[in-house]
Protein backbone atom coordinates (compact mmCIF):
# COMPACT_ATOMS: atom_id res chain seq x y z
CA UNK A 1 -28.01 78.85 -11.93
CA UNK A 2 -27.29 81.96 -14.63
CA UNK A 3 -27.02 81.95 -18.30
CA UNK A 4 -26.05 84.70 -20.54
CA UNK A 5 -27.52 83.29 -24.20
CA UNK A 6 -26.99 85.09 -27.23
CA UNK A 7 -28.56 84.15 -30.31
CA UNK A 8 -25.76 83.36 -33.00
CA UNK A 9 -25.55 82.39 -36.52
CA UNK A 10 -22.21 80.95 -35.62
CA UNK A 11 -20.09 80.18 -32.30
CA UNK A 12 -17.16 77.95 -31.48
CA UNK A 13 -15.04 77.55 -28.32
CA UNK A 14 -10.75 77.26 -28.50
CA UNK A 15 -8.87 75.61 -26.01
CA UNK A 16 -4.88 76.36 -26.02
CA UNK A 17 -2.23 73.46 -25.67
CA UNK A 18 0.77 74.02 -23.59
CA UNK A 19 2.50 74.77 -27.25
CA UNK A 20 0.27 77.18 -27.79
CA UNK A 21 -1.72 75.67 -30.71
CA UNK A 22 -5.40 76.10 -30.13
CA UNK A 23 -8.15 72.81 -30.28
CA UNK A 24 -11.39 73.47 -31.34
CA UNK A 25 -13.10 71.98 -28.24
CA UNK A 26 -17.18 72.86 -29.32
CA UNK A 27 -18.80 74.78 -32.60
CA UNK A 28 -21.97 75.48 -33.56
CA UNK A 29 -23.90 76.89 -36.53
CA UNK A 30 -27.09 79.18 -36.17
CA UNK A 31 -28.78 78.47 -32.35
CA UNK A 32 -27.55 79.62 -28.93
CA UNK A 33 -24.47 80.33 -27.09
CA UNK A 34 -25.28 79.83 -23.21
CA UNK A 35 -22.16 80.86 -20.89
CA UNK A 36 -23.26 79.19 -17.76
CA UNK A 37 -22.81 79.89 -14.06
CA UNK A 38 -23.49 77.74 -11.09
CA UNK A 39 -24.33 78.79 -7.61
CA UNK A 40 -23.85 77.49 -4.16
CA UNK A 41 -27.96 75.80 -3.31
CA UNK A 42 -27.84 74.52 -7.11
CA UNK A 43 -29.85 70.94 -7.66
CA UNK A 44 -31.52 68.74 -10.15
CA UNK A 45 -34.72 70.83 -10.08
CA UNK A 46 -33.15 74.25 -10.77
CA UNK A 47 -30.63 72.50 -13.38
CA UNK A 48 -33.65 71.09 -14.94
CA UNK A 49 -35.33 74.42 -14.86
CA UNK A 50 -32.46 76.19 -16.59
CA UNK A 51 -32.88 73.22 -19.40
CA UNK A 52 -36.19 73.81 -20.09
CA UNK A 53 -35.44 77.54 -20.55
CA UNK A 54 -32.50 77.26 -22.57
CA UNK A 55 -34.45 75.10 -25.07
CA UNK A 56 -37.76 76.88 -24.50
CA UNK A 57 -37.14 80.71 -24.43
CA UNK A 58 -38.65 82.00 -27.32
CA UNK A 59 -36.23 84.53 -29.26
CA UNK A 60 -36.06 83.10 -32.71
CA UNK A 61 -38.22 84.85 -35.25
CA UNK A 62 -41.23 83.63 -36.48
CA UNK A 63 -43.29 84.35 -39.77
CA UNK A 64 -44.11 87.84 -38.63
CA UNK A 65 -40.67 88.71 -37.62
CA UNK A 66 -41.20 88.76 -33.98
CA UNK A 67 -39.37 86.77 -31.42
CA UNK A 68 -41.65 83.42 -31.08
CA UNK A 69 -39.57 80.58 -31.57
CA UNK A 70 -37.18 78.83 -29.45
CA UNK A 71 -34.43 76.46 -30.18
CA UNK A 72 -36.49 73.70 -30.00
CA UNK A 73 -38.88 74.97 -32.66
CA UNK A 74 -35.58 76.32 -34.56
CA UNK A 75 -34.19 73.18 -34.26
CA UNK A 76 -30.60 75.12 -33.70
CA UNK A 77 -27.52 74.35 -31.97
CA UNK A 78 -26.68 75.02 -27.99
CA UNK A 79 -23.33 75.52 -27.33
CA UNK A 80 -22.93 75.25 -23.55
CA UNK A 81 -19.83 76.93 -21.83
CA UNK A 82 -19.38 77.25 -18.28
CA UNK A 83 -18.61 80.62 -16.64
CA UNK A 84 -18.31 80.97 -13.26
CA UNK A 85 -17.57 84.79 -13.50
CA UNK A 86 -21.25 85.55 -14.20
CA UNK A 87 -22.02 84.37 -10.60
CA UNK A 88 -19.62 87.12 -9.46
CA UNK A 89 -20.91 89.79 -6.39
CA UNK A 90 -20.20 93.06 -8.32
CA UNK A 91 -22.00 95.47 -5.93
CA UNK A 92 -18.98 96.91 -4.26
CA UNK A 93 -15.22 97.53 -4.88
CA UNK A 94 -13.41 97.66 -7.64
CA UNK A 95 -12.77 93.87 -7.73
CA UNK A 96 -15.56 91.13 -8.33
CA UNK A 97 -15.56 88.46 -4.82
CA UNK A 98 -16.47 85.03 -6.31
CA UNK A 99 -18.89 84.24 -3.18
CA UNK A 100 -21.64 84.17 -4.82
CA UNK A 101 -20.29 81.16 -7.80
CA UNK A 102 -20.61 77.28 -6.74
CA UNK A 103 -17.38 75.51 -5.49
CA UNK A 104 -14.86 73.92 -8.58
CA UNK A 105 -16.76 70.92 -7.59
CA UNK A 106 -20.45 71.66 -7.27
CA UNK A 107 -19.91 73.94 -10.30
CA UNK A 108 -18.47 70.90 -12.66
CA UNK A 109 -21.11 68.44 -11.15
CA UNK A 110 -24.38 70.62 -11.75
CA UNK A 111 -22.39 71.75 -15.19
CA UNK A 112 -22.04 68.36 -16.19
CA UNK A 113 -25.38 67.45 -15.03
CA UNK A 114 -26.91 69.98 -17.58
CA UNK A 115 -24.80 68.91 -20.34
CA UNK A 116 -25.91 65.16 -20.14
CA UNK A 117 -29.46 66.79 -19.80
CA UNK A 118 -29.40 69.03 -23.21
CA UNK A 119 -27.94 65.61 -24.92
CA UNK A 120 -30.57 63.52 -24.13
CA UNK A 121 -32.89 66.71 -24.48
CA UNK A 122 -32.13 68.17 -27.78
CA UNK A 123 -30.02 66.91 -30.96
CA UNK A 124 -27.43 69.57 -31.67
CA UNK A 125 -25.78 70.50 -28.21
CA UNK A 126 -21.43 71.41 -28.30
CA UNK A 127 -19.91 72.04 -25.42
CA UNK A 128 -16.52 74.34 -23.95
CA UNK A 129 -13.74 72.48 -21.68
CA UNK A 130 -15.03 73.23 -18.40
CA UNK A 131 -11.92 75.09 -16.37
CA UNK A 132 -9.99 75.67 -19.03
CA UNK A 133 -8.73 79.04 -19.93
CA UNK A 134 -11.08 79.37 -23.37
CA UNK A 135 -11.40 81.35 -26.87
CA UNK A 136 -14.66 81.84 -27.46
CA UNK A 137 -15.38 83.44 -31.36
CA UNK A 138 -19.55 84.13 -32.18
CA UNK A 139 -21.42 85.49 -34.77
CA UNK A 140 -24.04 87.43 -32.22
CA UNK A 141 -27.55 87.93 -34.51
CA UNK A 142 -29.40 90.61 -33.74
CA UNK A 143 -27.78 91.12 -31.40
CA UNK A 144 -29.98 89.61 -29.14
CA UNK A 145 -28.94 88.38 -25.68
CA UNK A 146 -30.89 87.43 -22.60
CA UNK A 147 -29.58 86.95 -18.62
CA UNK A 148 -31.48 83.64 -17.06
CA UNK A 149 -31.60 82.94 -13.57
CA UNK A 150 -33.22 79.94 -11.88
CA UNK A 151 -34.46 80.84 -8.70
């Protein structure tokens, strides 16, 4: 499993109707934005894994200034959106191969699984429209923003 996180003061996710008029479908204040990618050999352990980072990597500022605190000790917002791009095989060519990214269906199930993880987990979580074509606006602070992998 991969996930780009940025640290935001802000971040919300737009899905568009077949009018054209755009939902709000997740939003956030200050906390993380994790676009999130699954990959074929994906399971509870590495899902769980990739929880315990999200809410555990430290790269919130503490008294001193220096990246100490995590989201947990923040107490900020996740704002989960899956991505199955970032599991793309990039090496060669001028076009990515999507190889290397989970099937539509192991990719929602191991999605899903982390999003009813981080709501049982943690208070504040928001969350994209998984296979929908989405807008995503942030408010990147810092900027600061971290690739995690799960082996």
């Amino acid at each position: 499993m991969i996930a780009l996180i940025q640290r935001v003061q802000s971040a919300r996710v737009d899905v568009a109707h077949a009018d054209g008029e755009l939902e709000t479908v997740g939003a956030i204040g200050a906390g993380l934005l994790a676009l999130v990618a699954v990959q074929p050999g994906d399971d509870e352990p590495r899902t769980r894994r990739m929880l315990e980072r999200l809410l555990g990597y430290r790269v919130f500022a503490d008294e001193l200034g220096r990246m100490n605190r995590s989201l947990t000790d923040t107490d900020g917002e996740l704002l989960l959106v899956s991505q199955f791009t970032l599991a793309a095989d990039t090496r060669s060519g001028m076009r990515p191969s999507f190889t290397t990214a989970a099937t539509p269906e192991d990719g929602r199930r191991w999605f899903d699984r982390l999003v009813a993880m981080a709501q049982a987990a943690h208070p504040r979580v928001e969350i994209g429209r998984f296979g929908a074509h989405m807008v995503v606006h942030l408010v990147n602070d810092g900027p600061v923003t971290f690739w995690l992998e799960t082996p």
